[in-house]
PDB file of N, CA and C in Angstrom:
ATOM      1  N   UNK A   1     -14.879 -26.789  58.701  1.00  0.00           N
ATOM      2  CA  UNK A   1     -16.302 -26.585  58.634  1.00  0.00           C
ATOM      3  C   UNK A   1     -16.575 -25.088  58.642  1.00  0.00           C
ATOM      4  N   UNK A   2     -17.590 -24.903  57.759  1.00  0.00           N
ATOM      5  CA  UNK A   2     -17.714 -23.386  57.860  1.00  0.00           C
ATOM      6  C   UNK A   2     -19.567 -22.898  58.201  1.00  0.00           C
ATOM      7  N   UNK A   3     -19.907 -22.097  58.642  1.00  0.00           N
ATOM      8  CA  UNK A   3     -21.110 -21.743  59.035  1.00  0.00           C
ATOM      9  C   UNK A   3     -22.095 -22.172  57.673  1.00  0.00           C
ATOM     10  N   UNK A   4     -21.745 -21.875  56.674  1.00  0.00           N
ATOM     11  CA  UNK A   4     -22.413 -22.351  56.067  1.00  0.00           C
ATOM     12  C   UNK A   4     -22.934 -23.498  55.510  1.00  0.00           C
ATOM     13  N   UNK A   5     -22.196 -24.573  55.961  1.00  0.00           N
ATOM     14  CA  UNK A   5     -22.571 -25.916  56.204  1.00  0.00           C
ATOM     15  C   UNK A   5     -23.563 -26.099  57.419  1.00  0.00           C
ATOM     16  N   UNK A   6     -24.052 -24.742  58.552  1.00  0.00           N
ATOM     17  CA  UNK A   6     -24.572 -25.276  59.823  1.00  0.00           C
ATOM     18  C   UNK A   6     -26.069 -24.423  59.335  1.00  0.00           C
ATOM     19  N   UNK A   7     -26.935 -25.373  60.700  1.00  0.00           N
ATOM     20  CA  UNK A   7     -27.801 -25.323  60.811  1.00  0.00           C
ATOM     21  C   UNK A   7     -28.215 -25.152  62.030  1.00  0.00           C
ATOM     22  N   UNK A   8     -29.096 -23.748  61.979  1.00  0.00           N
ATOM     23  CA  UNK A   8     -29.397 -23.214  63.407  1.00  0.00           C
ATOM     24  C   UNK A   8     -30.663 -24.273  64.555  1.00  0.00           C
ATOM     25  N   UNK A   9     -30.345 -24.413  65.520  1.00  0.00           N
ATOM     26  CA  UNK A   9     -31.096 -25.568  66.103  1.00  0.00           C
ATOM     27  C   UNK A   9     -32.492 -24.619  66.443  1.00  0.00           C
ATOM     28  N   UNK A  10     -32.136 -23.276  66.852  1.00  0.00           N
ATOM     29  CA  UNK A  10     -33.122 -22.518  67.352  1.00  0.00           C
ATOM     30  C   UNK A  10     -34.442 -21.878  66.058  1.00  0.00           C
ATOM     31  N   UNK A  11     -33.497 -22.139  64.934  1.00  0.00           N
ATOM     32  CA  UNK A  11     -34.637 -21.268  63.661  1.00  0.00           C
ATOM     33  C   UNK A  11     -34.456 -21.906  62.570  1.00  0.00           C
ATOM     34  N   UNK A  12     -33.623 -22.966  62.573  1.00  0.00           N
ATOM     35  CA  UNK A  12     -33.765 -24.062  61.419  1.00  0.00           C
ATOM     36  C   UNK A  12     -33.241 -23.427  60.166  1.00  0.00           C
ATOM     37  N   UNK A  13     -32.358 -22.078  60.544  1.00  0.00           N
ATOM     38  CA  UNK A  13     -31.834 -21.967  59.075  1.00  0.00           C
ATOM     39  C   UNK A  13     -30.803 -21.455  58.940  1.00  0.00           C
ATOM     40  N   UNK A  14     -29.906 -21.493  57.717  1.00  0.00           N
ATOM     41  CA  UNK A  14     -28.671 -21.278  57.725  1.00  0.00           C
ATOM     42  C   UNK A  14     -28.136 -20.570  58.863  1.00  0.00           C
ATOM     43  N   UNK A  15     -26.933 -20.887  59.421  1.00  0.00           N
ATOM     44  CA  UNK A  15     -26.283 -19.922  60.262  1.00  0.00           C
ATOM     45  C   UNK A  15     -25.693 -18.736  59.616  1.00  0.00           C
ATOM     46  N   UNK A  16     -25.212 -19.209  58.798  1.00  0.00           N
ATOM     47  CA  UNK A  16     -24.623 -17.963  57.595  1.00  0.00           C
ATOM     48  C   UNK A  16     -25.394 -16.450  57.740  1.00  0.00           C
ATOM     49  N   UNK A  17     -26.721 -17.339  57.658  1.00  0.00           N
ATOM     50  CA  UNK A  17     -28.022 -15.707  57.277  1.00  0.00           C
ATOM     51  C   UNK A  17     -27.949 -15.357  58.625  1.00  0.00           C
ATOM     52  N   UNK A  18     -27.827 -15.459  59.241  1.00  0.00           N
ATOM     53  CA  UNK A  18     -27.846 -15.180  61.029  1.00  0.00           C
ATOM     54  C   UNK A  18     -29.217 -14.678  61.532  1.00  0.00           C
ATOM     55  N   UNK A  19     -30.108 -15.085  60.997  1.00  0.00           N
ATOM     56  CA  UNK A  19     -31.429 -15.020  61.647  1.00  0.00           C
ATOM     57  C   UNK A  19     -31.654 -15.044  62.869  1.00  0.00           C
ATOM     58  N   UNK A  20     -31.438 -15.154  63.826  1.00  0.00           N
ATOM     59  CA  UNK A  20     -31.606 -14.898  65.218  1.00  0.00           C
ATOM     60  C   UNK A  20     -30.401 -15.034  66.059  1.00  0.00           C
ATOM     61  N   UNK A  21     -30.156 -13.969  66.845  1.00  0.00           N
ATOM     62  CA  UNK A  21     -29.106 -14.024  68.096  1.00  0.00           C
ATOM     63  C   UNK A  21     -28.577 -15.258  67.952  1.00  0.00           C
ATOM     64  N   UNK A  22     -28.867 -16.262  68.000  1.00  0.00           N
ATOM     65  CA  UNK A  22     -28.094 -17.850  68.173  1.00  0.00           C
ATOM     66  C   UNK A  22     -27.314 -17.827  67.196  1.00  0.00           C
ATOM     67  N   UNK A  23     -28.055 -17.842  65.852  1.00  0.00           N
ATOM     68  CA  UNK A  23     -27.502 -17.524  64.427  1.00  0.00           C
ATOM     69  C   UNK A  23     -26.138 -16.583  64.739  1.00  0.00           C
ATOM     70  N   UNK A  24     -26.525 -15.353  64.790  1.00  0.00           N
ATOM     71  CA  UNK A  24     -25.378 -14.492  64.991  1.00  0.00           C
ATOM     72  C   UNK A  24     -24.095 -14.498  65.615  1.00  0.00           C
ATOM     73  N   UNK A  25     -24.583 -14.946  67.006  1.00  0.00           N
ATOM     74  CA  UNK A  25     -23.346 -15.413  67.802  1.00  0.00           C
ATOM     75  C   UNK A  25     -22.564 -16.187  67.657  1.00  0.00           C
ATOM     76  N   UNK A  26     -22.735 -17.252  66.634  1.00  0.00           N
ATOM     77  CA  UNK A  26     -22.051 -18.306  66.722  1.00  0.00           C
ATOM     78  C   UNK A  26     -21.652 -18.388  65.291  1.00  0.00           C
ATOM     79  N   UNK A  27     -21.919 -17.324  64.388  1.00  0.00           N
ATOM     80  CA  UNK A  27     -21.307 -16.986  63.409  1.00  0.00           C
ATOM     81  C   UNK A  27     -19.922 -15.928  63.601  1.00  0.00           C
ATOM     82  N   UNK A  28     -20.215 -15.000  64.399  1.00  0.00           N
ATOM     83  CA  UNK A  28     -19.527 -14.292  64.780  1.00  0.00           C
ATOM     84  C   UNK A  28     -18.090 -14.744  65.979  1.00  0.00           C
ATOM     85  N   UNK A  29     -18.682 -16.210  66.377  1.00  0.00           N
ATOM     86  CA  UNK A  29     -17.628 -16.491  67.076  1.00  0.00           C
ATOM     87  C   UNK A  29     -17.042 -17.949  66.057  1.00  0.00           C
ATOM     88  N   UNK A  30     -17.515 -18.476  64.679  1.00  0.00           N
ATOM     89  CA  UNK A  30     -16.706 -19.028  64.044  1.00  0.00           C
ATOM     90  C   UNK A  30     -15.934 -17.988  63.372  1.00  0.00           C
ATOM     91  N   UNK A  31     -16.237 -16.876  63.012  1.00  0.00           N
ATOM     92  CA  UNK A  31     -15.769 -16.343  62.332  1.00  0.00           C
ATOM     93  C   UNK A  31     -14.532 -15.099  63.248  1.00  0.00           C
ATOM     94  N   UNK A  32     -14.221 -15.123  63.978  1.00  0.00           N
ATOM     95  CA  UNK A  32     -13.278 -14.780  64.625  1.00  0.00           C
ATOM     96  C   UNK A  32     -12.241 -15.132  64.377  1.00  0.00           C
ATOM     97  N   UNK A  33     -11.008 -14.444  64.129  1.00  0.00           N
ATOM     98  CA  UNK A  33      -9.537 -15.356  63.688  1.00  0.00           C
ATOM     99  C   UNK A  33      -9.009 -14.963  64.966  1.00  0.00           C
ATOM    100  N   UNK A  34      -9.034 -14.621  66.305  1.00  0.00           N
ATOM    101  CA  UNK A  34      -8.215 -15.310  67.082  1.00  0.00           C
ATOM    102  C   UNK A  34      -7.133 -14.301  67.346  1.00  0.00           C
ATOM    103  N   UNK A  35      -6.239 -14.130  66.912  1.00  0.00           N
ATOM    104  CA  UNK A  35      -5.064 -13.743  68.238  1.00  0.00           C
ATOM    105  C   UNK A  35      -4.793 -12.276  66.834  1.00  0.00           C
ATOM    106  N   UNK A  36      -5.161 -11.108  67.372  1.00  0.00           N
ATOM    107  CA  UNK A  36      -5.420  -9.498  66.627  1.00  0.00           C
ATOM    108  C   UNK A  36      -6.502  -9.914  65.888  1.00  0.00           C
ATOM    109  N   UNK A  37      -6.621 -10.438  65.557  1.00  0.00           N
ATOM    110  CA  UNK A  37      -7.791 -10.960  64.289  1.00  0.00           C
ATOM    111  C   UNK A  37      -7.200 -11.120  63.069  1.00  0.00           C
ATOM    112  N   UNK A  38      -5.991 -11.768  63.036  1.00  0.00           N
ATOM    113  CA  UNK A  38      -4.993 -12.009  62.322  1.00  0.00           C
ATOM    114  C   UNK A  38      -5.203 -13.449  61.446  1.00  0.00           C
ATOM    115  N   UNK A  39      -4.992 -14.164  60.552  1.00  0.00           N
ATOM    116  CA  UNK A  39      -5.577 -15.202  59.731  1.00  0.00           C
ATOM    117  C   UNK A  39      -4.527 -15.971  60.318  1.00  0.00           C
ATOM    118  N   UNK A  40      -4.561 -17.601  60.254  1.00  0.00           N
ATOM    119  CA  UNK A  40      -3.551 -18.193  60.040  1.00  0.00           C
ATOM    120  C   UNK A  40      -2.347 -18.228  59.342  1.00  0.00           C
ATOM    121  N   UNK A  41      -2.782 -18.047  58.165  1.00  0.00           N
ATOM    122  CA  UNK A  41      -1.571 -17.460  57.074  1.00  0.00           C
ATOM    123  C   UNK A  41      -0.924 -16.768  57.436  1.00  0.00           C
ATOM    124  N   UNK A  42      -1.557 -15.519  57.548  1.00  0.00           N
ATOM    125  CA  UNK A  42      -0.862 -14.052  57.921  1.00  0.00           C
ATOM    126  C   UNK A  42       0.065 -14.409  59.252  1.00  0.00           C
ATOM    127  N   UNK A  43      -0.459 -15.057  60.426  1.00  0.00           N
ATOM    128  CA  UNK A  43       0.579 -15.738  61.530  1.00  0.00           C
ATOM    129  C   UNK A  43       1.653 -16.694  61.143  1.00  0.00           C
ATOM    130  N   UNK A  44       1.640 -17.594  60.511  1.00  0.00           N
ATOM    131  CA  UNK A  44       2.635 -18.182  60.235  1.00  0.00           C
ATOM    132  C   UNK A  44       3.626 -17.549  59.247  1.00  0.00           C
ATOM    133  N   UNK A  45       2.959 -16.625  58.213  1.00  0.00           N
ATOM    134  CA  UNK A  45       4.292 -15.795  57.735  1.00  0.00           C
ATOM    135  C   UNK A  45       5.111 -14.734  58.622  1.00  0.00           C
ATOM    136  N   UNK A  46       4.486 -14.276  59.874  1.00  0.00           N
ATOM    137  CA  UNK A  46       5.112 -13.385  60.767  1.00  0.00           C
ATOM    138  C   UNK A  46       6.062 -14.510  61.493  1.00  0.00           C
ATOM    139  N   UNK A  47       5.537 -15.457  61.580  1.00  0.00           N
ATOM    140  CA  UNK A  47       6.790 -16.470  62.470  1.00  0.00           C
ATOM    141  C   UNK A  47       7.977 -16.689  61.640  1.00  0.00           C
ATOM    142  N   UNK A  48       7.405 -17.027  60.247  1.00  0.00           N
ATOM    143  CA  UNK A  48       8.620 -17.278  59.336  1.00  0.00           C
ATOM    144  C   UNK A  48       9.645 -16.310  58.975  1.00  0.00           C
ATOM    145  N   UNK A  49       8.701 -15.185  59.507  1.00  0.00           N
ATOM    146  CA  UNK A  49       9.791 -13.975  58.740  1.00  0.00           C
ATOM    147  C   UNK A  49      10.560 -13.731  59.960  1.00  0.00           C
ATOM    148  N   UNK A  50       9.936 -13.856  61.570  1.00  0.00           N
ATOM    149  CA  UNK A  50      11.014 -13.732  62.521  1.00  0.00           C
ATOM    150  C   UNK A  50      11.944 -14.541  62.609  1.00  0.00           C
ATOM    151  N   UNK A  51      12.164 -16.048  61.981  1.00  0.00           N
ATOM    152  CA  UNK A  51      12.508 -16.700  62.595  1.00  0.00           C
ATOM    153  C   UNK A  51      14.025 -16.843  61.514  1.00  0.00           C
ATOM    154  N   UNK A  52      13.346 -15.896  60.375  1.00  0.00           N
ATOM    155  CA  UNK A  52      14.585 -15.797  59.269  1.00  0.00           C
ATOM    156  C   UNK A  52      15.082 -14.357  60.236  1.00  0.00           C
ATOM    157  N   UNK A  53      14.903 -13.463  60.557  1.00  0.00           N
ATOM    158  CA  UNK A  53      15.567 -12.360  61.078  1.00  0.00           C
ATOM    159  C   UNK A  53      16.080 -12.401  62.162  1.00  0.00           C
ATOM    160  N   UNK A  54      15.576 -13.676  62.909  1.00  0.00           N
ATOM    161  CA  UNK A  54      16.852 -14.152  63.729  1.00  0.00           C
ATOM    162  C   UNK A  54      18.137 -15.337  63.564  1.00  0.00           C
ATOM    163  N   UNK A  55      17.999 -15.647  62.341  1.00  0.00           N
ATOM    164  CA  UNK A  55      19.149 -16.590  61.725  1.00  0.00           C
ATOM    165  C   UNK A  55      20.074 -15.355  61.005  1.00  0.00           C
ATOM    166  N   UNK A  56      19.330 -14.087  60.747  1.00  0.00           N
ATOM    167  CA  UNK A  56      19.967 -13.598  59.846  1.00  0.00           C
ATOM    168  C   UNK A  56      20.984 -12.107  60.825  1.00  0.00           C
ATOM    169  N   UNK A  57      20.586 -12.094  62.027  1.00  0.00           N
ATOM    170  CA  UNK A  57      20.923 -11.514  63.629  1.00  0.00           C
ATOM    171  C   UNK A  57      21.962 -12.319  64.031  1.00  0.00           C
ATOM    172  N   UNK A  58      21.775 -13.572  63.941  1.00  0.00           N
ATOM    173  CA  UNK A  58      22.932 -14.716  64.490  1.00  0.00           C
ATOM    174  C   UNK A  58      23.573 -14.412  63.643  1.00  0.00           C
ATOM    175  N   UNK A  59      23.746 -14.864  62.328  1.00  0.00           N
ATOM    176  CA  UNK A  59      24.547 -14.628  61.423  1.00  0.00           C
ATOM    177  C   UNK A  59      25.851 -13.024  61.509  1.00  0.00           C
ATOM    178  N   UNK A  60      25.458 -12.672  61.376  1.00  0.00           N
ATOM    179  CA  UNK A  60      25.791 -11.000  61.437  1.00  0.00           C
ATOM    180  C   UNK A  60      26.584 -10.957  62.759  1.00  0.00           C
ATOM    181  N   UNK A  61      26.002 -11.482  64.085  1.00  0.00           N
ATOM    182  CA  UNK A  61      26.899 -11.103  64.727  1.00  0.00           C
ATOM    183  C   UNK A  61      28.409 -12.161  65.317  1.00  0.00           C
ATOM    184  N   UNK A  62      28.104 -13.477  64.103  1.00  0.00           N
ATOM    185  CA  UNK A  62      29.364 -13.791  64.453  1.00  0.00           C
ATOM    186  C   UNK A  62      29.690 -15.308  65.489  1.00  0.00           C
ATOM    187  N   UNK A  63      28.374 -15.703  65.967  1.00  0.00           N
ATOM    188  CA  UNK A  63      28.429 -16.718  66.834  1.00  0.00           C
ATOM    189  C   UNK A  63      27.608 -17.667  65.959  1.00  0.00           C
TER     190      UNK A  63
END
């Protein structure tokens, strides 16, 4: 779901447009990505790429 599907209870209009504090806040807190402000994507390729640089650490050293 994205803000722009919502509807502000306090001003009856898009949340998107952020017409009033309510609007805003709760645009600003869907729109937050969360851990640096990093996307999902962008997190799961940092896992993937650690998780190859530690197969590729194991590898190398032999165990």
């Amino acid at each position: 779901m994205s803000c722009e599907d919502l509807v502000c209870a306090g001003c009856a209009h898009p949340v998107a447009e952020g017409r009033c504090p309510r609007c805003r806040a709760y645009r600003d807190r869907m729109h937050n990505n969360g851990f640096g402000g990093m996307t999902p994507a962008l997190l799961s390729l940092v896992l993937i790429a650690l998780f190859f640089l530690t197969l590729a650490l194991k590898h190398l050293s032999g165990t």
